[in-house]
C-alpha atoms as a PDB file:
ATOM      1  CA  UNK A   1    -209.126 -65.860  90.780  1.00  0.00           C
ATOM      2  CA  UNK A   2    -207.589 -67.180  87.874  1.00  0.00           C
ATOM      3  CA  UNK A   3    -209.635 -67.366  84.572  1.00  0.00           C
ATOM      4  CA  UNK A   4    -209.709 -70.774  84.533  1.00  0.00           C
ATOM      5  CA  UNK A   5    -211.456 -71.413  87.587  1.00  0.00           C
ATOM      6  CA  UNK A   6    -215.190 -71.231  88.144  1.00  0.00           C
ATOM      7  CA  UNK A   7    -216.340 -69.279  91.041  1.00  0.00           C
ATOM      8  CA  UNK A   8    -217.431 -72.616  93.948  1.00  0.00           C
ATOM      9  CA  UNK A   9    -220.639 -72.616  94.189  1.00  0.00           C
ATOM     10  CA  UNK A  10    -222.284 -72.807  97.771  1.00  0.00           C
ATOM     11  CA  UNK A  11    -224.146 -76.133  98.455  1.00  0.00           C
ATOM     12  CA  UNK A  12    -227.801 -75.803  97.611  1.00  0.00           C
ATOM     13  CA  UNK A  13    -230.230 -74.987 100.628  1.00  0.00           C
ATOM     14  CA  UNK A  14    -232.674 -77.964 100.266  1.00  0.00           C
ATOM     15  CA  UNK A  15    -229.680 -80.347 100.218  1.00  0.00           C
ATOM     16  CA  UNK A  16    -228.491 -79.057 103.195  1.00  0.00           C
ATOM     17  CA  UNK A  17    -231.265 -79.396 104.668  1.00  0.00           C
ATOM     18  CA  UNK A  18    -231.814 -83.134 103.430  1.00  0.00           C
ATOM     19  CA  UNK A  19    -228.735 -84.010 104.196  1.00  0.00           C
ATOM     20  CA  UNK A  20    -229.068 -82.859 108.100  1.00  0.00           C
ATOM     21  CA  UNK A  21    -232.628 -84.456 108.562  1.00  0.00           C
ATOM     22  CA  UNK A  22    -231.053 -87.700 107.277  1.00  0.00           C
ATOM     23  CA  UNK A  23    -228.360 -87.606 109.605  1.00  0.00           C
ATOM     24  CA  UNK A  24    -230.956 -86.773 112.424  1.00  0.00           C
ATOM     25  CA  UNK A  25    -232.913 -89.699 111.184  1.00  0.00           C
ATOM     26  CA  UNK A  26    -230.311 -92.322 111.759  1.00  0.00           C
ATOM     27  CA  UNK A  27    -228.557 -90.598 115.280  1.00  0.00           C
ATOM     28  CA  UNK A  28    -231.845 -90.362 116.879  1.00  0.00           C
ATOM     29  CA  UNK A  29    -232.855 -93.904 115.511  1.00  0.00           C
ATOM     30  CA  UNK A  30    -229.627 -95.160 116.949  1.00  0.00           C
ATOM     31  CA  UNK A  31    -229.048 -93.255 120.505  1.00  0.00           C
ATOM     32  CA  UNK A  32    -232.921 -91.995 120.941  1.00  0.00           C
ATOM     33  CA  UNK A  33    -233.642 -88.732 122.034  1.00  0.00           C
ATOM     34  CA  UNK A  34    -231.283 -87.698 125.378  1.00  0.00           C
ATOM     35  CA  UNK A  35    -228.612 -89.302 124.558  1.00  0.00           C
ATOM     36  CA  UNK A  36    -228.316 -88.077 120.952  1.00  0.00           C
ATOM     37  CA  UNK A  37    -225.926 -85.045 120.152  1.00  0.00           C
ATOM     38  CA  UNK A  38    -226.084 -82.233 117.421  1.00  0.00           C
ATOM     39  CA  UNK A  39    -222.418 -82.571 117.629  1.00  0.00           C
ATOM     40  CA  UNK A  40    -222.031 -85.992 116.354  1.00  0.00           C
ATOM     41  CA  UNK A  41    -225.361 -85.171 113.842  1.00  0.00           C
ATOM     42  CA  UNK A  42    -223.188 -82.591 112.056  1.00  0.00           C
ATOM     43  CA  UNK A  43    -220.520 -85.177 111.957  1.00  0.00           C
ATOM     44  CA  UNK A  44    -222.747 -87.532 109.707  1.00  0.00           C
ATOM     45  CA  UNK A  45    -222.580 -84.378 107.370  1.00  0.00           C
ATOM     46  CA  UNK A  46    -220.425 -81.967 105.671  1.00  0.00           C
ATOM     47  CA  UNK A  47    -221.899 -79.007 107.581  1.00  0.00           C
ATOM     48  CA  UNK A  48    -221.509 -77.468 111.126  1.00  0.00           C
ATOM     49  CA  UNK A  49    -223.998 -77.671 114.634  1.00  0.00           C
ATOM     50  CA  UNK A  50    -223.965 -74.093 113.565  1.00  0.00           C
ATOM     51  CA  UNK A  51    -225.539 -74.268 110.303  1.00  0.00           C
ATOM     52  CA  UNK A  52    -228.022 -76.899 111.925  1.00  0.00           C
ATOM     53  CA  UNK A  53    -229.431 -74.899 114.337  1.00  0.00           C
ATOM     54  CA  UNK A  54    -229.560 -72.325 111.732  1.00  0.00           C
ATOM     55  CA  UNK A  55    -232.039 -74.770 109.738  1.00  0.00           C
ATOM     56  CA  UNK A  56    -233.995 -76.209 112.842  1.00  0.00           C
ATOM     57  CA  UNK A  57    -233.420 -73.775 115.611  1.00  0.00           C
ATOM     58  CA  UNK A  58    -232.544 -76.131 118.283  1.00  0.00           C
ATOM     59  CA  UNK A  59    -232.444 -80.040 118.778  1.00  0.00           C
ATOM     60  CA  UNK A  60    -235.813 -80.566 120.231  1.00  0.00           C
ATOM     61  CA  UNK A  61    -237.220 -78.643 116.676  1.00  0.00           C
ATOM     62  CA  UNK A  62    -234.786 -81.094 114.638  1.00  0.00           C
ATOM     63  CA  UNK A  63    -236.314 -84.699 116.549  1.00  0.00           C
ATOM     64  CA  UNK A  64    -240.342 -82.894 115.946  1.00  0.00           C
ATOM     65  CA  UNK A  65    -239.140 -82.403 112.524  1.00  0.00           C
ATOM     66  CA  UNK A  66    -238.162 -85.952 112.488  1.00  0.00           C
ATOM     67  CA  UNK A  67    -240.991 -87.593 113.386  1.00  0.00           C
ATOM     68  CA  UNK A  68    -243.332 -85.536 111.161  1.00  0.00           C
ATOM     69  CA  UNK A  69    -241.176 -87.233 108.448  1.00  0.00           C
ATOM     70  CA  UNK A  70    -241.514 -90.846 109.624  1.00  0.00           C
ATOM     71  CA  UNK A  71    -244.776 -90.392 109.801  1.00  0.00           C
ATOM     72  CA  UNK A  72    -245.120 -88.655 106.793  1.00  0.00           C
ATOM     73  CA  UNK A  73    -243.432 -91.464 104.912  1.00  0.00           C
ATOM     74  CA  UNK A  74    -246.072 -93.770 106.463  1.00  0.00           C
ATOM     75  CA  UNK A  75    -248.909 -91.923 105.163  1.00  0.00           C
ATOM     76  CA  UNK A  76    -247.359 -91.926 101.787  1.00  0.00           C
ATOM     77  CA  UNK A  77    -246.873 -95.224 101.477  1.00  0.00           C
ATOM     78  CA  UNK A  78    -250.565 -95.327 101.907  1.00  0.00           C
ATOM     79  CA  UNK A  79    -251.853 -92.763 100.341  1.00  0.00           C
ATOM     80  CA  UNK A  80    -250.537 -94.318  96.827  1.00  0.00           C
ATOM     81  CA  UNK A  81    -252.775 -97.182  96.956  1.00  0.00           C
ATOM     82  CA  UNK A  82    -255.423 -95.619  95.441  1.00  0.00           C
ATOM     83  CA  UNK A  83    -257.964 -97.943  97.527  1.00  0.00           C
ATOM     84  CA  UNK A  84    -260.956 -96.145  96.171  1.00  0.00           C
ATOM     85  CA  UNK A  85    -260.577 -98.225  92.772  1.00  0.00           C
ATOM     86  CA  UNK A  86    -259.707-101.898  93.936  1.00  0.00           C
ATOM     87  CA  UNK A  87    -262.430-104.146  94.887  1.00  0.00           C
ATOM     88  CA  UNK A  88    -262.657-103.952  98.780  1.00  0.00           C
ATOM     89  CA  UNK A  89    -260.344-107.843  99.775  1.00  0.00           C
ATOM     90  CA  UNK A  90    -258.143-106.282  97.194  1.00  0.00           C
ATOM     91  CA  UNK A  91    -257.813-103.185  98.597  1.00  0.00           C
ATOM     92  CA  UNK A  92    -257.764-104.467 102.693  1.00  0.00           C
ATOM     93  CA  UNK A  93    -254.856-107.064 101.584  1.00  0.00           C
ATOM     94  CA  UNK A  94    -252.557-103.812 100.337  1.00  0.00           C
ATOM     95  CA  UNK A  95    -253.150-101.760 102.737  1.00  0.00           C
ATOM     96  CA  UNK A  96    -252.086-104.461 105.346  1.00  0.00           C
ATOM     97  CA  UNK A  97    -248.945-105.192 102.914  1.00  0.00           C
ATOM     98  CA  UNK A  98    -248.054-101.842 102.343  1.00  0.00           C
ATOM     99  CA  UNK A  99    -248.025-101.253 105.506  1.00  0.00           C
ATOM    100  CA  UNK A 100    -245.700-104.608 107.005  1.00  0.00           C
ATOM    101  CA  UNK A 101    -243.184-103.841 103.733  1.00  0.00           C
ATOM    102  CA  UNK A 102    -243.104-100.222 105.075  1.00  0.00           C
ATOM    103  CA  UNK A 103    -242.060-101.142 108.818  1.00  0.00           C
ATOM    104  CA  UNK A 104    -239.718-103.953 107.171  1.00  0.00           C
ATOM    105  CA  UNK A 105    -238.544-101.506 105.082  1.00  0.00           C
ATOM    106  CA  UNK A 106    -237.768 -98.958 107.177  1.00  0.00           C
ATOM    107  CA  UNK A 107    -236.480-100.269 110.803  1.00  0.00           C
ATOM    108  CA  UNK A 108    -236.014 -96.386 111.614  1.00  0.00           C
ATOM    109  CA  UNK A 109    -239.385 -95.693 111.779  1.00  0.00           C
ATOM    110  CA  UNK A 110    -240.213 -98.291 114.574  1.00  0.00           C
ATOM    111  CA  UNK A 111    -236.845 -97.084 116.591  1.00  0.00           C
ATOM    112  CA  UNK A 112    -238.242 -93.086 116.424  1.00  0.00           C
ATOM    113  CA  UNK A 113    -242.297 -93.789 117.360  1.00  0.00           C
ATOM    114  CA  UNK A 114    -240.487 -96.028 120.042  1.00  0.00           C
ATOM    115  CA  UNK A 115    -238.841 -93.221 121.211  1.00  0.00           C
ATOM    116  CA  UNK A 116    -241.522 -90.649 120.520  1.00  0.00           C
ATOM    117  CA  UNK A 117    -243.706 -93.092 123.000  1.00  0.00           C
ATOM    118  CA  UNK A 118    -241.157 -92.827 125.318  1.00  0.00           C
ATOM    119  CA  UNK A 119    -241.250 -88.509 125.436  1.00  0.00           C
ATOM    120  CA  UNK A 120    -245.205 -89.455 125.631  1.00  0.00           C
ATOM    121  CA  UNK A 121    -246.087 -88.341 122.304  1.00  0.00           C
ATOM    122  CA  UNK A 122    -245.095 -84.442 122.940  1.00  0.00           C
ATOM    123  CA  UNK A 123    -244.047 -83.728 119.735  1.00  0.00           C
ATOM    124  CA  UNK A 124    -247.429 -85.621 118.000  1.00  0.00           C
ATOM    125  CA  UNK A 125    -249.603 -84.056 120.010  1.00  0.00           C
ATOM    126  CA  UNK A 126    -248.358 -80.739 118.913  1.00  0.00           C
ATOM    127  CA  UNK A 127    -248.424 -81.542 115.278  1.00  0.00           C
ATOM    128  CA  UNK A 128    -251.700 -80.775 113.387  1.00  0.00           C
ATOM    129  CA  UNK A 129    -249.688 -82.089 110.543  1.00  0.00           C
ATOM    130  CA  UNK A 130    -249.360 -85.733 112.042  1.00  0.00           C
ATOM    131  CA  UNK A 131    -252.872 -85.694 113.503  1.00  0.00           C
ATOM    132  CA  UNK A 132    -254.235 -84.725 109.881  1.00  0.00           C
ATOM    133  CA  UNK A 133    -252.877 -86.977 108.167  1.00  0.00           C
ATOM    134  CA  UNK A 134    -253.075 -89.925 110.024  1.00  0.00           C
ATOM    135  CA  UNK A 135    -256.908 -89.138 110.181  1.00  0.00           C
ATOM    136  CA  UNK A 136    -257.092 -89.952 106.806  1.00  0.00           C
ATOM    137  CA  UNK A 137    -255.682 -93.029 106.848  1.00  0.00           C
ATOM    138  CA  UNK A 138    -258.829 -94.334 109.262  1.00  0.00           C
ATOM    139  CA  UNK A 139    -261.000 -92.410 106.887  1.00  0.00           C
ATOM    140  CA  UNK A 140    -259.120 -94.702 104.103  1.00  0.00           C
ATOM    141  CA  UNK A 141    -260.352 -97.450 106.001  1.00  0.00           C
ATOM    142  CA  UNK A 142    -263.438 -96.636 107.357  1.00  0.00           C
ATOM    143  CA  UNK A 143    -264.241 -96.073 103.230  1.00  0.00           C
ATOM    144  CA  UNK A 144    -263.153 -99.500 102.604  1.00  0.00           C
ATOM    145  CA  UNK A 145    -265.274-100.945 105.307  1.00  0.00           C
ATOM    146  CA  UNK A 146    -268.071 -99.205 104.555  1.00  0.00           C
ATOM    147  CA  UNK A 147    -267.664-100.772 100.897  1.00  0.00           C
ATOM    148  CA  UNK A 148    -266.946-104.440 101.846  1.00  0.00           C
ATOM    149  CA  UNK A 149    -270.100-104.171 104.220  1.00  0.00           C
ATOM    150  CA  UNK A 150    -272.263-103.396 101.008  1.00  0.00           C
ATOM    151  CA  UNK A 151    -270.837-105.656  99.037  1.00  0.00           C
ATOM    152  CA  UNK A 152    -270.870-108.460 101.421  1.00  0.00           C
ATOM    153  CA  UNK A 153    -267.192-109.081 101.737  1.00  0.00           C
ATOM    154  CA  UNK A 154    -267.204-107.728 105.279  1.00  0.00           C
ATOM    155  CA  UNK A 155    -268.882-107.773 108.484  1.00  0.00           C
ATOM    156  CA  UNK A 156    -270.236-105.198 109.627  1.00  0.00           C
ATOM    157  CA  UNK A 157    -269.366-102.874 112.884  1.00  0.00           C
ATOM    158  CA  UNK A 158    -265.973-102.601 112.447  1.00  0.00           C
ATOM    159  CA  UNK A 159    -264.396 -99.682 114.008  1.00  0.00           C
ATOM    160  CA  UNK A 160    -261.467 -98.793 111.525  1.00  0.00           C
ATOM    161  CA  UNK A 161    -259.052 -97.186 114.626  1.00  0.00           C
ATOM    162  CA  UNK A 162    -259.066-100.905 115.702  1.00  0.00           C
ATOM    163  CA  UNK A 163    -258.490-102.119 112.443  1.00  0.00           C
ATOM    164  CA  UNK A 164    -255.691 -99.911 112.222  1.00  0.00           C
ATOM    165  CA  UNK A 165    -254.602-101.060 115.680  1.00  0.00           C
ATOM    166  CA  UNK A 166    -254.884-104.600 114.306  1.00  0.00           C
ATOM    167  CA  UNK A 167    -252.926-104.520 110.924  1.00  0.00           C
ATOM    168  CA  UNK A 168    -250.404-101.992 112.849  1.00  0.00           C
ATOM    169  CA  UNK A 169    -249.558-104.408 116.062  1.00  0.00           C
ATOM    170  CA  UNK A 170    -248.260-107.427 114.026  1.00  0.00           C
ATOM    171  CA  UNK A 171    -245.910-105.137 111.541  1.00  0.00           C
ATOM    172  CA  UNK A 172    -244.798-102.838 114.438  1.00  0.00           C
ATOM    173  CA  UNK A 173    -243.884-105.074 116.490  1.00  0.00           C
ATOM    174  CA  UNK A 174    -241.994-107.936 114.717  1.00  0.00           C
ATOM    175  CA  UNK A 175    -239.432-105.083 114.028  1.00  0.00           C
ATOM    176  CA  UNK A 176    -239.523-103.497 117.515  1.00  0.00           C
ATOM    177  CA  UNK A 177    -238.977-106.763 119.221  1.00  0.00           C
ATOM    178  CA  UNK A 178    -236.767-108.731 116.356  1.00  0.00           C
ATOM    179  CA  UNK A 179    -233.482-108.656 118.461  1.00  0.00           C
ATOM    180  CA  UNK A 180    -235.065-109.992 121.809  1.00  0.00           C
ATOM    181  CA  UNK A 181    -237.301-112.453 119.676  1.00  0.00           C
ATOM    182  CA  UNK A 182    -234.193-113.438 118.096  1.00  0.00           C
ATOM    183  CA  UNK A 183    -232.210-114.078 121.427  1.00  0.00           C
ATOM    184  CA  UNK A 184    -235.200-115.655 123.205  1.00  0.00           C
ATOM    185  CA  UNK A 185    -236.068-118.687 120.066  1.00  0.00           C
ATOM    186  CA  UNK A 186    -233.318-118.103 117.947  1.00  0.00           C
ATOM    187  CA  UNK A 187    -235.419-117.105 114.780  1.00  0.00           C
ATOM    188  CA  UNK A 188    -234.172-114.242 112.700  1.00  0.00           C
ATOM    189  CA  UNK A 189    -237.273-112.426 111.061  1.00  0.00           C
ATOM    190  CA  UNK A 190    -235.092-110.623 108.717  1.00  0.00           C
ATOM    191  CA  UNK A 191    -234.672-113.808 106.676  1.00  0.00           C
ATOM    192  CA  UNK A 192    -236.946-113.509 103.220  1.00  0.00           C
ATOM    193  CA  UNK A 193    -239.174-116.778 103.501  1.00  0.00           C
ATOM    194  CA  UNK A 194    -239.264-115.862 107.672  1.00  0.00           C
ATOM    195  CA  UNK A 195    -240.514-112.404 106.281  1.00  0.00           C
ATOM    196  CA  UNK A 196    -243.075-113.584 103.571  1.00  0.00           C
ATOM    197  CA  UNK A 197    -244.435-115.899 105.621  1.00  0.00           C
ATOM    198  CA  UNK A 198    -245.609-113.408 108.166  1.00  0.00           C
ATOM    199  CA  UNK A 199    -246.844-110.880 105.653  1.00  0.00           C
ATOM    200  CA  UNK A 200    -248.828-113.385 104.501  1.00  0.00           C
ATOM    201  CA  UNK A 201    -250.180-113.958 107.642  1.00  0.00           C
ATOM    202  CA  UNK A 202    -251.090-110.724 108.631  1.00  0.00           C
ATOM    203  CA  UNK A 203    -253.332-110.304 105.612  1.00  0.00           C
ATOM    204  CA  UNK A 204    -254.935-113.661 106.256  1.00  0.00           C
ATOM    205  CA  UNK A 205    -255.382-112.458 109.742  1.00  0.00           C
ATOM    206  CA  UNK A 206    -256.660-109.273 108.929  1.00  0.00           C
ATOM    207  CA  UNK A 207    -259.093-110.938 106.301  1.00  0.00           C
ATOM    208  CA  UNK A 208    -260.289-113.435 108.343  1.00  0.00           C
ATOM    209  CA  UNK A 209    -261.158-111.230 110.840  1.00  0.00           C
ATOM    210  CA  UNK A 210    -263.093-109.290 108.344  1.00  0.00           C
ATOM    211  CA  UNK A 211    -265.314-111.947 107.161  1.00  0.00           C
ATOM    212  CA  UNK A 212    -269.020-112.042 107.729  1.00  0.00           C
ATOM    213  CA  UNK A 213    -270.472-114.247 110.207  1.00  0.00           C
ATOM    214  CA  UNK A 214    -272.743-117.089 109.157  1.00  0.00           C
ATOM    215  CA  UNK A 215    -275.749-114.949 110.221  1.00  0.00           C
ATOM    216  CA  UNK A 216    -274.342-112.054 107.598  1.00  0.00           C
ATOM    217  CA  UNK A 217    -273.291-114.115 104.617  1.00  0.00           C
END
C-alpha cells in the first residue's frame, strides 16, 4: 500500500444495519410481505442479501424487525408529550395531534400495520416489545382520563382502549384509504388546508366526545 493511502475503513456495523432496515422499510411498504424480495432490499443498499441475512437471519426476522420499529416510532412520538404536566384538554388535544401528524407523516407506517393485519398480527403477537409498549400508551390515557374526570373536564367511564380506537380510526384511515377516497370524490387529503382541517377535526371530535353530560357538569 503506498504511504499515502489510508488503510479503507470497513463501513460501521450500526450503519449497516440502518441502512438495511430502511431499505426493508420502504420494499415491504411498497410490495407487502410475499411479494417483497431480499434481493431487490439489498439493491436499495450498498451491501449484499448475504450480509442481510447475516444481520436479520432470514426475511421473516427482517419484516418482525420492521414492525417493532413502526411501532416503536409510534410510541415515541407519544411518549415525548410529557402528558403528565399539561392540563388534561391540553394534553387529550396533543395526543390526538401527535398522533394524526405521525400517520401523515409517515404513510409507511399505515402500509406495514396494513400488511401486518393481513399476516393476522403474527409477528405482534410474538413481540413482548410491541405489546409493552403500546400498553403504556392506554395507561397514558387512562392517566389523563382519570385527571379530566377530577377536574371536571371529562366524563366519566371512558374506557381508554376505545379512546385509543377513536383518535386512531380517523388518522389511520384517511392515509390507508387516501388513493380510493381520492378516485371515488376527487379530494386529495394530502393538500395542507385539506390536512389541517381534519386534524382539527379529530381533536374537536375527540373533545367533544369527552365532555361531561349536563347531569356531570
Amino acid at each position: 500500500m503506498p504511504d499515502n493511502q489510508a488503510p479503507r475503513r470497513s463501513r460501521d456495523p450500526e450503519q449497516t444495519r440502518r441502512a438495511i432496515l430502511d431499505a426493508a422499510i420502504a420494499e415491504f411498504a411498497e410490495m407487502g410481505f410475499a411479494a417483497a424480495r431480499v434481493d431487490d432490499i439489498a439493491a436499495r443498499t450498498s451491501t449484499t442479501k448475504r450480509m442481510i441475512y447475516y444481520y436479520f437471519q432470514s426475511k421473516e426476522r427482517l419484516f418482525a424487525t420492521v414492525i417493532e420499529e413502526m411501532y416503536g416510532g409510534m410510541r415515541d412520538a407519544e411518549r415525548e408529550l410529557a402528558t403528565d404536566i399539561l392540563p388534561p384538554v391540553e394534553a387529550m388535544r396533543r395526543l390526538v395531534e401527535v398522533t394524526f401528524d405521525h400517520h401523515a407523516a409517515h404513510p409507511e407506517f399505515v402500509r406495514l400495520v396494513s400488511v401486518e393485519n393481513i399476516l393476522e398480527a403474527r409477528n405482534v403477537a410474538a413481540s413482548p416489545t410491541i405489546r409493552r409498549r403500546s400498553a403504556a400508551v392506554i395507561g397514558t390515557l387512562g392517566a389523563v382520563l382519570a385527571r379530566g374526570e377530577r377536574e371536571g373536564a371529562f366524563r366519566s367511564g371512558v374506557d381508554p382502549f376505545d379512546l385509543h380506537m377513536l383518535i386512531s380510526s380517523f388518522c389511520f384511515y384517511r392515509v390507508s384509504n387516501s388513493h380510493t377516497l381520492g378516485a371515488i370524490f376527487g379530494r386529495d387529503l394530502r393538500v395542507a388546508e385539506v390536512a389541517a382541517a381534519h386534524r382539527r377535526m379529530a381533536v374537536e371530535m375527540v373533545l367533544c366526545y369527552l365532555a361531561p353530560t349536563s347531569s356531570e357538569k
